[in-house]
Protein backbone atom coordinates (compact mmCIF):
# COMPACT_ATOMS: atom_id res chain seq x y z
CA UNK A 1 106.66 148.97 103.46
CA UNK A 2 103.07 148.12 104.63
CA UNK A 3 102.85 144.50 105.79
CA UNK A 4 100.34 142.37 103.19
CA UNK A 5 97.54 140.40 104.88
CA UNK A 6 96.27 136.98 104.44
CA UNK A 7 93.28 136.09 101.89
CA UNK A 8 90.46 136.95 104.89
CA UNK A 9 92.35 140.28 105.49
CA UNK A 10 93.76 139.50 108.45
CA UNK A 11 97.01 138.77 110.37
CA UNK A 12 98.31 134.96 109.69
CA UNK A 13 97.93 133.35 112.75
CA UNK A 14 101.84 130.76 113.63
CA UNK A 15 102.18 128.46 115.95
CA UNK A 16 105.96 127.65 116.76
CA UNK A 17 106.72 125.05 118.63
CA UNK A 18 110.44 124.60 119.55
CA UNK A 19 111.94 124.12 123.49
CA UNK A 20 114.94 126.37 122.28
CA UNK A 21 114.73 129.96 123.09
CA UNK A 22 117.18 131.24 120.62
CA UNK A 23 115.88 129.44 118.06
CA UNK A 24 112.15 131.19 118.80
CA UNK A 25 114.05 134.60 118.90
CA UNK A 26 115.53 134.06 115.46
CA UNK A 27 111.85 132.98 114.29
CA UNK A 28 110.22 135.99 116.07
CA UNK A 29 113.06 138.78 114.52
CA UNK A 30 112.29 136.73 110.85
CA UNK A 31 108.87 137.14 111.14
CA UNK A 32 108.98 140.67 112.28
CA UNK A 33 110.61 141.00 108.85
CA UNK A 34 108.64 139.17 106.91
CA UNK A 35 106.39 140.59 104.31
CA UNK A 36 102.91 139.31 105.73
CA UNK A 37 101.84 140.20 109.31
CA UNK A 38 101.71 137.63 111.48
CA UNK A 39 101.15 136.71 114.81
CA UNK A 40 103.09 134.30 116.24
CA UNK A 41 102.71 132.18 119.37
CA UNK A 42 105.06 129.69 121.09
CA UNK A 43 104.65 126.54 122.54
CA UNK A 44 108.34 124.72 124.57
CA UNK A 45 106.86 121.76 125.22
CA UNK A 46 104.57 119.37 123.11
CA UNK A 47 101.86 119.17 125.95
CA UNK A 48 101.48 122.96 125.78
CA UNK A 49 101.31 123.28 122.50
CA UNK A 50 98.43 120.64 122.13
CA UNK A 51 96.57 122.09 124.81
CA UNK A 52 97.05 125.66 123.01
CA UNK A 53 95.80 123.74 119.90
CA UNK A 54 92.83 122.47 121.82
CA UNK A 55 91.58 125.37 123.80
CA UNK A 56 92.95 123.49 127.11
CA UNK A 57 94.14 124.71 130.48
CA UNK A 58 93.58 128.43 130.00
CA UNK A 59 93.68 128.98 125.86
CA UNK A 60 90.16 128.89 126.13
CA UNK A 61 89.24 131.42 122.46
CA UNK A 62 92.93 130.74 121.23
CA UNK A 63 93.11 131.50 117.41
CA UNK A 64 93.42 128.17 115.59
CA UNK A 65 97.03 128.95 113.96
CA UNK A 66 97.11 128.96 109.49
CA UNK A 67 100.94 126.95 109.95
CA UNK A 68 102.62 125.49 112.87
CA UNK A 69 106.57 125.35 112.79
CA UNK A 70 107.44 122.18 114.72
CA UNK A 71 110.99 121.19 115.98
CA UNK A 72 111.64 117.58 116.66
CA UNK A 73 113.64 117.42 119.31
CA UNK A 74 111.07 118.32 122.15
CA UNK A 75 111.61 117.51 125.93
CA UNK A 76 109.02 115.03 127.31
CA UNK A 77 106.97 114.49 123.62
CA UNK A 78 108.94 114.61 120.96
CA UNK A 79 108.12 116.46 117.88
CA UNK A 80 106.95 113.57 116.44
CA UNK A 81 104.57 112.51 119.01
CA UNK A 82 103.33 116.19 118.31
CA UNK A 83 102.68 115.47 114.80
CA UNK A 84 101.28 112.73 115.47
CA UNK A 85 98.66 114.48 117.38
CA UNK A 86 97.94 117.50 115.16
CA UNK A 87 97.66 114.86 112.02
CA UNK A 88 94.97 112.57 113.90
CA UNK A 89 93.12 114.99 115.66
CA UNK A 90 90.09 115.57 112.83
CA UNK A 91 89.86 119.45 114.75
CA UNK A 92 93.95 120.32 113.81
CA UNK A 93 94.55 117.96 110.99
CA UNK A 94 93.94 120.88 108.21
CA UNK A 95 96.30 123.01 109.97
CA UNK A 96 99.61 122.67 108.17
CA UNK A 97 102.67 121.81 110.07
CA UNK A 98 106.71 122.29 108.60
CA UNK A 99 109.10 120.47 110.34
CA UNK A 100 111.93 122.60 110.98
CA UNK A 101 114.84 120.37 112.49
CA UNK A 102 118.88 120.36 112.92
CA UNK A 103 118.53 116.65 111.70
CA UNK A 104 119.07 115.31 108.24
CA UNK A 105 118.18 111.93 109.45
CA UNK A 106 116.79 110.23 106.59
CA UNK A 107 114.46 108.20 108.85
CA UNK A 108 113.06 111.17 110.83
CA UNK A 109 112.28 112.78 107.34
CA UNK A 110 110.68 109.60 106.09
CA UNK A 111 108.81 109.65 109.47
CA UNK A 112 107.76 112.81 109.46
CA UNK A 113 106.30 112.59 105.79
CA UNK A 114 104.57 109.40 106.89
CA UNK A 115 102.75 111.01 109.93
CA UNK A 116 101.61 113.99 107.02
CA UNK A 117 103.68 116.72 108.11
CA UNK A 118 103.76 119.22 104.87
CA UNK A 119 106.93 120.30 104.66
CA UNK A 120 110.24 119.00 106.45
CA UNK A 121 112.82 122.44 106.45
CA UNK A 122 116.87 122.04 107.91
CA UNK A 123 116.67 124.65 110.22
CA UNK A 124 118.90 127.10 109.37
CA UNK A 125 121.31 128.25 112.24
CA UNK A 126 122.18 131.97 111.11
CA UNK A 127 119.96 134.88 111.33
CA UNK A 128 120.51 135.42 107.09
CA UNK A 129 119.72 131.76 106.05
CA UNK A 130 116.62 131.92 108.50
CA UNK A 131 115.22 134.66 107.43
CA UNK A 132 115.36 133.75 103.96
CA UNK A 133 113.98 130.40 104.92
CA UNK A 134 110.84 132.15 106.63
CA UNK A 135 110.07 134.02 103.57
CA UNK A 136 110.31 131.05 101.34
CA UNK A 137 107.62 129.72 103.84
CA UNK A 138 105.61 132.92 104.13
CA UNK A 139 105.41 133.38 100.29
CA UNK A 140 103.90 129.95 99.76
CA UNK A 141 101.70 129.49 102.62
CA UNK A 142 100.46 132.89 102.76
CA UNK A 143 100.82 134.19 99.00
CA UNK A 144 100.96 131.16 96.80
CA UNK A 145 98.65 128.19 98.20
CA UNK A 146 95.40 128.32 99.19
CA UNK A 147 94.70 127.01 103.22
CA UNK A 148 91.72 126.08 104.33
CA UNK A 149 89.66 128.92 106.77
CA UNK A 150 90.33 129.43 109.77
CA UNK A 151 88.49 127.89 112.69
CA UNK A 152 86.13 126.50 110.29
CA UNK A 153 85.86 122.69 111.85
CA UNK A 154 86.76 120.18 109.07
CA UNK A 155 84.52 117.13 107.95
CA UNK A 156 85.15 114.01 105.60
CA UNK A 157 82.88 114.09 102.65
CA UNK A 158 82.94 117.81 102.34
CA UNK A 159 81.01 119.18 99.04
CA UNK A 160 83.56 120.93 96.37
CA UNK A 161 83.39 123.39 93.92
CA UNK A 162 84.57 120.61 91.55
């Protein structure tokens, strides 16, 4: 089956950020099975990922990603420190970012929600349940809602079709 493209025609563009390498393999093998091509980058570490986000210390013409996929529990920053970032910054702030944590903690999922992440997903720990969760998230970010276009820099008081 032919992979389906995003509304521009081309490849959706993740970011995953998430220190645990088994955890970025299952995302990578869902992915490759998803129904929309996609490209996906990986960040371990909060400071890489914002500097990946940024076009810092060598991602100099790094495609601005259509969704990140942020764990919480980061070494150094933690995930929400990240968020924090990507939801202040006026460059990222558009770029929509699912939580995807081993943590039910009603507080860290009140947090999260406060600081504007989009979605906050229990990460599921077999290869089944996370594939199913990626297409969930692939078939409404990529095939039911509309996202803003990529790399196009965001300003308040934008004019609307409205």
């Amino acid at each position: 089956m032919d992979k389906v493209r995003i509304a521009d025609g081309r490849a959706a563009e993740i970011l995953l950020i998430d220190d645990n390498r088994g955890d970025a393999l299952l995302a990578a093998h869902a992915f490759r099975e998803a129904r929309v091509e996609t490209r996906l980058s990986t960040a371990s570490t909060g400071e890489a990922a914002l500097a990946q986000l940024r076009g810092e210390g060598g991602h100099d013409g790094a495609a601005t990603p259509d969704l990140i996929l942020l764990d919480l529990q980061l070494p150094r920053m933690s995930g929400l420190e990240v968020l924090n970032a990507i939801k202040t910054d006026p460059a990222l702030r558009h770029i929509p970012v699912i939580v995807m944590s081993n943590s039910g903690n009603l507080t860290n999922i009140a947090r999260c929600y406060d600081l504007h992440a989009n979605a906050y997903v229990m990460k599921p720990t077999d290869l089944t349940r996370f594939r199913a969760a990626i297409a969930m998230i692939e078939q409404f970010f990529f095939m039911l809602a509309v996202l803003p276009p990529a790399g196009v820099a965001r300003r308040e008081g934008v004019e609307t079709d409205a």
